[in-house]
N, C-alpha and C. Protein backbone atom coordinates (compact mmCIF):
# COMPACT_ATOMS: atom_id res chain seq x y z
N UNK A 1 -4.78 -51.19 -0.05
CA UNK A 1 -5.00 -49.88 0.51
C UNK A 1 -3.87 -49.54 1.49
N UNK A 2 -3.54 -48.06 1.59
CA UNK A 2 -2.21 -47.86 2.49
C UNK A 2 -2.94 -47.50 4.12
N UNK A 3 -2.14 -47.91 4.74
CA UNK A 3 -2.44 -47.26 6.34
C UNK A 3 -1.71 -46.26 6.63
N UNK A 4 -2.12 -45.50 6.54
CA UNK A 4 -1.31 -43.45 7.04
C UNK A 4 -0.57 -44.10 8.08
N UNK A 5 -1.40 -44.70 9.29
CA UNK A 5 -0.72 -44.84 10.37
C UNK A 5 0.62 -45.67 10.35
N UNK A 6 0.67 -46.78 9.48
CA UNK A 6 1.98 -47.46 9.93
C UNK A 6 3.32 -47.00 8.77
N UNK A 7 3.18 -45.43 8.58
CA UNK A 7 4.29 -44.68 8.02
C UNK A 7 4.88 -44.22 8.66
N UNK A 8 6.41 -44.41 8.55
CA UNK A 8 7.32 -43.53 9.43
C UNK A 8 8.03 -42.95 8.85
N UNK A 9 8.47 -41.88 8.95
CA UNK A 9 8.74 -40.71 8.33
C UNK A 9 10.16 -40.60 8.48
N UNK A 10 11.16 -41.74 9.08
CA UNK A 10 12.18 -41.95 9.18
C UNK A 10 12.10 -42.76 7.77
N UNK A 11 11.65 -43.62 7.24
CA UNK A 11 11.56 -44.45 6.26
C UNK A 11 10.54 -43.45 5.35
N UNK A 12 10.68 -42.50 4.83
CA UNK A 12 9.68 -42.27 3.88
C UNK A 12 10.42 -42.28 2.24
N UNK A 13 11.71 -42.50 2.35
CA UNK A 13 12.36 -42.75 1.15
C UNK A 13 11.65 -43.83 0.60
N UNK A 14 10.92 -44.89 1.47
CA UNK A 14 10.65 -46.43 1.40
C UNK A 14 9.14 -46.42 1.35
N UNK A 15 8.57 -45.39 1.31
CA UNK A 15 6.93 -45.30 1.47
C UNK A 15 6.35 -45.43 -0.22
N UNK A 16 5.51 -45.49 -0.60
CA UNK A 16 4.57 -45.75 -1.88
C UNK A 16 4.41 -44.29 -2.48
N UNK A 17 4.57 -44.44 -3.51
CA UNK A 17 4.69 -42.82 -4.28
C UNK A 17 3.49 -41.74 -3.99
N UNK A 18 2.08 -42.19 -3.47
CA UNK A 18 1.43 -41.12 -3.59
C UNK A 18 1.38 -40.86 -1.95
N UNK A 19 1.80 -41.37 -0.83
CA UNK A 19 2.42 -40.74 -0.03
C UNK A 19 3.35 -39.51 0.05
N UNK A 20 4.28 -40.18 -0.45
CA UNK A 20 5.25 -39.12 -0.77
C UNK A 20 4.77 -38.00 -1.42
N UNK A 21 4.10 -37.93 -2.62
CA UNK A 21 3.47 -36.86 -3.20
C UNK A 21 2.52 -36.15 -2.43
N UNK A 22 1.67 -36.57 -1.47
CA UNK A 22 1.13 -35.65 -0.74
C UNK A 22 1.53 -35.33 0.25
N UNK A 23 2.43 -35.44 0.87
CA UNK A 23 3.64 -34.93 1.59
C UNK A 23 4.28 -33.94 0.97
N UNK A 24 4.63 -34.10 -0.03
CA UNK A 24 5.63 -33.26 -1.20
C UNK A 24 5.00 -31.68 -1.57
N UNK A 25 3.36 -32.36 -1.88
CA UNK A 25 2.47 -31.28 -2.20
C UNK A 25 2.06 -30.64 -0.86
N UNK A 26 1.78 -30.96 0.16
CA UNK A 26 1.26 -30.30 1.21
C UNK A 26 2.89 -29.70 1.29
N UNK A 27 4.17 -29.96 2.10
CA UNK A 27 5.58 -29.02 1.90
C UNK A 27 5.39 -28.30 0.80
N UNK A 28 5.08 -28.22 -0.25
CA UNK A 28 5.27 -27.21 -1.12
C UNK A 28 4.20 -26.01 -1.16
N UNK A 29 3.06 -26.50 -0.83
CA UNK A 29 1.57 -25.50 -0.12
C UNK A 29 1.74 -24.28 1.09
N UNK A 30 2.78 -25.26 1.67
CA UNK A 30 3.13 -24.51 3.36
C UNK A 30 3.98 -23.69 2.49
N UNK A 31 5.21 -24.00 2.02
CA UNK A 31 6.15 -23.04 1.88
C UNK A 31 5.53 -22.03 1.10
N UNK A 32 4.85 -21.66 0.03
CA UNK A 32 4.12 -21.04 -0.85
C UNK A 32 3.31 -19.94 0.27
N UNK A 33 2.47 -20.50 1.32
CA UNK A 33 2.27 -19.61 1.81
C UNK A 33 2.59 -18.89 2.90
N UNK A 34 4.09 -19.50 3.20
CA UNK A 34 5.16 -18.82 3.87
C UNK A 34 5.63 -17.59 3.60
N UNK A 35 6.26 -18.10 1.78
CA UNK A 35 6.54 -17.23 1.45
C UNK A 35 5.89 -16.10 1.16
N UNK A 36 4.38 -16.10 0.74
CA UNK A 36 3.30 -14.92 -0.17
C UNK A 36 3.16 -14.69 1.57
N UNK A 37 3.30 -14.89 2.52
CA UNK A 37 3.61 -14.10 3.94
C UNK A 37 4.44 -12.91 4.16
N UNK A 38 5.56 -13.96 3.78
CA UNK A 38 6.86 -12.96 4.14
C UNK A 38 7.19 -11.86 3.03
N UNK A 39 6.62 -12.15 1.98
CA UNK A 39 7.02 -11.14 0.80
C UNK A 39 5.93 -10.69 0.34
N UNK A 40 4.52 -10.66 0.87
CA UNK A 40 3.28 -9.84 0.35
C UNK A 40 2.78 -8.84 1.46
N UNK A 41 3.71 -8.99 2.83
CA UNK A 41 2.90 -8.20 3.75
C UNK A 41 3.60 -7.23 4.15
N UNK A 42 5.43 -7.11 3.40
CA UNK A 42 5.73 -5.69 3.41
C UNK A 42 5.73 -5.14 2.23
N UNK A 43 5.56 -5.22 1.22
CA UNK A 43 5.01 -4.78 0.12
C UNK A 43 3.15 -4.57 0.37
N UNK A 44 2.11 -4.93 0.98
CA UNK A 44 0.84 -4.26 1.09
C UNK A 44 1.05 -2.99 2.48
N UNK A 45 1.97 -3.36 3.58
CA UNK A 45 2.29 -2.23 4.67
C UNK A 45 2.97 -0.52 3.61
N UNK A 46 3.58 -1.41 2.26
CA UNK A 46 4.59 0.06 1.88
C UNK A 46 3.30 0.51 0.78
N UNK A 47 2.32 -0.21 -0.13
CA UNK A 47 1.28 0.49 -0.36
C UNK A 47 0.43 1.46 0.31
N UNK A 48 -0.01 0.69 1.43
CA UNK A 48 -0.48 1.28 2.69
C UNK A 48 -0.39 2.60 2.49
N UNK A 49 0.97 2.73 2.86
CA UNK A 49 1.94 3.77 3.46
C UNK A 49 1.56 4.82 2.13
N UNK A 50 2.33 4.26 1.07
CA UNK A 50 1.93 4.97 -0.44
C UNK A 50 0.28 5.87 -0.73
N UNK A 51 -0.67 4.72 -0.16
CA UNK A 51 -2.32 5.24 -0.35
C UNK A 51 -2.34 6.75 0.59
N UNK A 52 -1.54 6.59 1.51
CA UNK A 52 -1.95 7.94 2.63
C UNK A 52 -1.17 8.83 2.01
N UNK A 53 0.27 8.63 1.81
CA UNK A 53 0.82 9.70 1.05
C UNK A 53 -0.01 9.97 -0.04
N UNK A 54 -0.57 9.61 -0.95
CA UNK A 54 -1.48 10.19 -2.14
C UNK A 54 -2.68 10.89 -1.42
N UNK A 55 -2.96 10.38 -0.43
CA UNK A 55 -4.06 11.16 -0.47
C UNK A 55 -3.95 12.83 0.86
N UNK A 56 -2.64 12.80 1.19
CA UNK A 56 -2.13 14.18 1.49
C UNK A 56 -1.69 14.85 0.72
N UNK A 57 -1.29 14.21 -0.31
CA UNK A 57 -0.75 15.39 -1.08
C UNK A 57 -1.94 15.87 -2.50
N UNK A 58 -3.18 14.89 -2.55
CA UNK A 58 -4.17 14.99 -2.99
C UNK A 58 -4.99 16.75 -1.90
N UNK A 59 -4.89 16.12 -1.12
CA UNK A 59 -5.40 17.20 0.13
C UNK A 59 -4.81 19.09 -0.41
N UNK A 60 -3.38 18.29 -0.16
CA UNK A 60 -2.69 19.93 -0.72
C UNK A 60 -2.26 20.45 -1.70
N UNK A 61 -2.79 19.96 -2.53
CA UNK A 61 -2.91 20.51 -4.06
C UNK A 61 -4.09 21.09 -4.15
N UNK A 62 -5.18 20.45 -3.74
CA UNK A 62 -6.58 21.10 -3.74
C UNK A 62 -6.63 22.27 -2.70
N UNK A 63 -5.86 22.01 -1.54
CA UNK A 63 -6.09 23.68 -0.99
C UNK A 63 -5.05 24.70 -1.85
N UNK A 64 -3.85 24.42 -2.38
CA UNK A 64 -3.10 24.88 -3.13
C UNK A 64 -3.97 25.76 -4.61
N UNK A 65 -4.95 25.09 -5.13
CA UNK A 65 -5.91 24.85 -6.10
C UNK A 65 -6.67 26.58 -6.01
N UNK A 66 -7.17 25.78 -3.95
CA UNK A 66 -8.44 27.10 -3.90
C UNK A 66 -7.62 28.19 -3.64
N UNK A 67 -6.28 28.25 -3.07
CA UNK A 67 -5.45 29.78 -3.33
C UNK A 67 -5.20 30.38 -4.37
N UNK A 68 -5.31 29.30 -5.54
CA UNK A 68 -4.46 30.37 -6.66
C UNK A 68 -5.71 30.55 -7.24
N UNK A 69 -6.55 30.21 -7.20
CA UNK A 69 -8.37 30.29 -7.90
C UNK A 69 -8.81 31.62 -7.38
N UNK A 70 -8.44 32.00 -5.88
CA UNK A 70 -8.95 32.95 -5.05
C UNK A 70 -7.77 34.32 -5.57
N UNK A 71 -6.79 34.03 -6.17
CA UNK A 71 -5.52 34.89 -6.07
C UNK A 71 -5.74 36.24 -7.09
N UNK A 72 -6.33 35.99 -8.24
CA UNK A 72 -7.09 37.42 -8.87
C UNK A 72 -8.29 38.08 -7.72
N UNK A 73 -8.83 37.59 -7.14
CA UNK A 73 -9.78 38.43 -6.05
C UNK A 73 -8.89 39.21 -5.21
N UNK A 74 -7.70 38.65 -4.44
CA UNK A 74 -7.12 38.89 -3.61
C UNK A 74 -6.50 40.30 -4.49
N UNK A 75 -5.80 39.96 -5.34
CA UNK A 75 -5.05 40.87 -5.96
C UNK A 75 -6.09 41.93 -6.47
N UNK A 76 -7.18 41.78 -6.78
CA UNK A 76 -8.19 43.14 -7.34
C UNK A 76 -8.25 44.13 -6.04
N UNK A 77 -8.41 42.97 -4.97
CA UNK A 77 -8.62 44.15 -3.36
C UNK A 77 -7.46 44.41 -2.94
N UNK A 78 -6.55 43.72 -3.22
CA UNK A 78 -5.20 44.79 -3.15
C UNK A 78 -4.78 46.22 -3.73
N UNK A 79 -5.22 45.96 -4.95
CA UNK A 79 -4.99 46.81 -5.96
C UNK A 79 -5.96 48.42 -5.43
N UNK A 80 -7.32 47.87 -4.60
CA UNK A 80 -8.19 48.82 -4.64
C UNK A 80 -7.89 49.61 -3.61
N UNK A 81 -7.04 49.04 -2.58
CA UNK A 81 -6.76 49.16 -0.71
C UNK A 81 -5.23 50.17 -1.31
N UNK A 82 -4.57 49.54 -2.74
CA UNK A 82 -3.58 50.73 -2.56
C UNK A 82 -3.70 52.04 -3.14
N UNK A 83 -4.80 52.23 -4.07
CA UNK A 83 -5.53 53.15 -4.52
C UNK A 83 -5.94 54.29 -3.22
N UNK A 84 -6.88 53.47 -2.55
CA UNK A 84 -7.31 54.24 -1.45
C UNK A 84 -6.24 54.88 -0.50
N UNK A 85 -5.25 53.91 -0.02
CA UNK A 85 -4.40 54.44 0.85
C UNK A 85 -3.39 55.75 -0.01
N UNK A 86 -3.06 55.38 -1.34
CA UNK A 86 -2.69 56.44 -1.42
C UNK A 86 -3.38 57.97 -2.16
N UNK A 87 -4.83 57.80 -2.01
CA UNK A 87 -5.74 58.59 -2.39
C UNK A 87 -5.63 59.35 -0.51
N UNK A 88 -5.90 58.57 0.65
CA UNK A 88 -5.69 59.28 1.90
C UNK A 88 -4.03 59.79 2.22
N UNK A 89 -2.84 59.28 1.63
CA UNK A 89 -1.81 59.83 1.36
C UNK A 89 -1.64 61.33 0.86
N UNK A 90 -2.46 61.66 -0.27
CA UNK A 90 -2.23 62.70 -0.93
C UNK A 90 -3.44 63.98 0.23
């Protein structure tokens, strides 16, 4: 059986292979989630960023939507206001 404790890590060239391998595997665990750190959390900040822009411009399309929906009403009472004004014209 190995003793963790009497490994030195100055000598680990000289240590028993499944030492080394879980050494090897735990360094390769850390770095893994070093990296999915450093390269997943400005890519979810620029989604982020992306979700709000969609949903402003979601916003102003739909008021965009209820203007041009409303824009034959507008234009019938235009039409009727220039009738009149120039019915009080004449």
């Amino acid at each position: 059986m190995i003793d963790f404790r009497d490994l030195d890590f100055e000598e680990m060239p000289e240590w028993p292979v499944l030492p080394q391998m879980l050494i090897i595997g735990a360094l390769v665990v850390l770095l893994q989630l070093f990296g999915a750190w450093f390269y997943l959390m400005p890519q979810h900040d620029e989604l982020e960023q992306i979700r709000q822009q969609e949903v402003t411009l979601k916003s102003s399309i739909r008021i965009k939507a209820i203007k041009v929906a409303a824009l034959p009403q507008l234009q019938a009472q235009l039409n009727e206001l220039n009738t009149r004004y120039e019915f009080l014209l004449k």
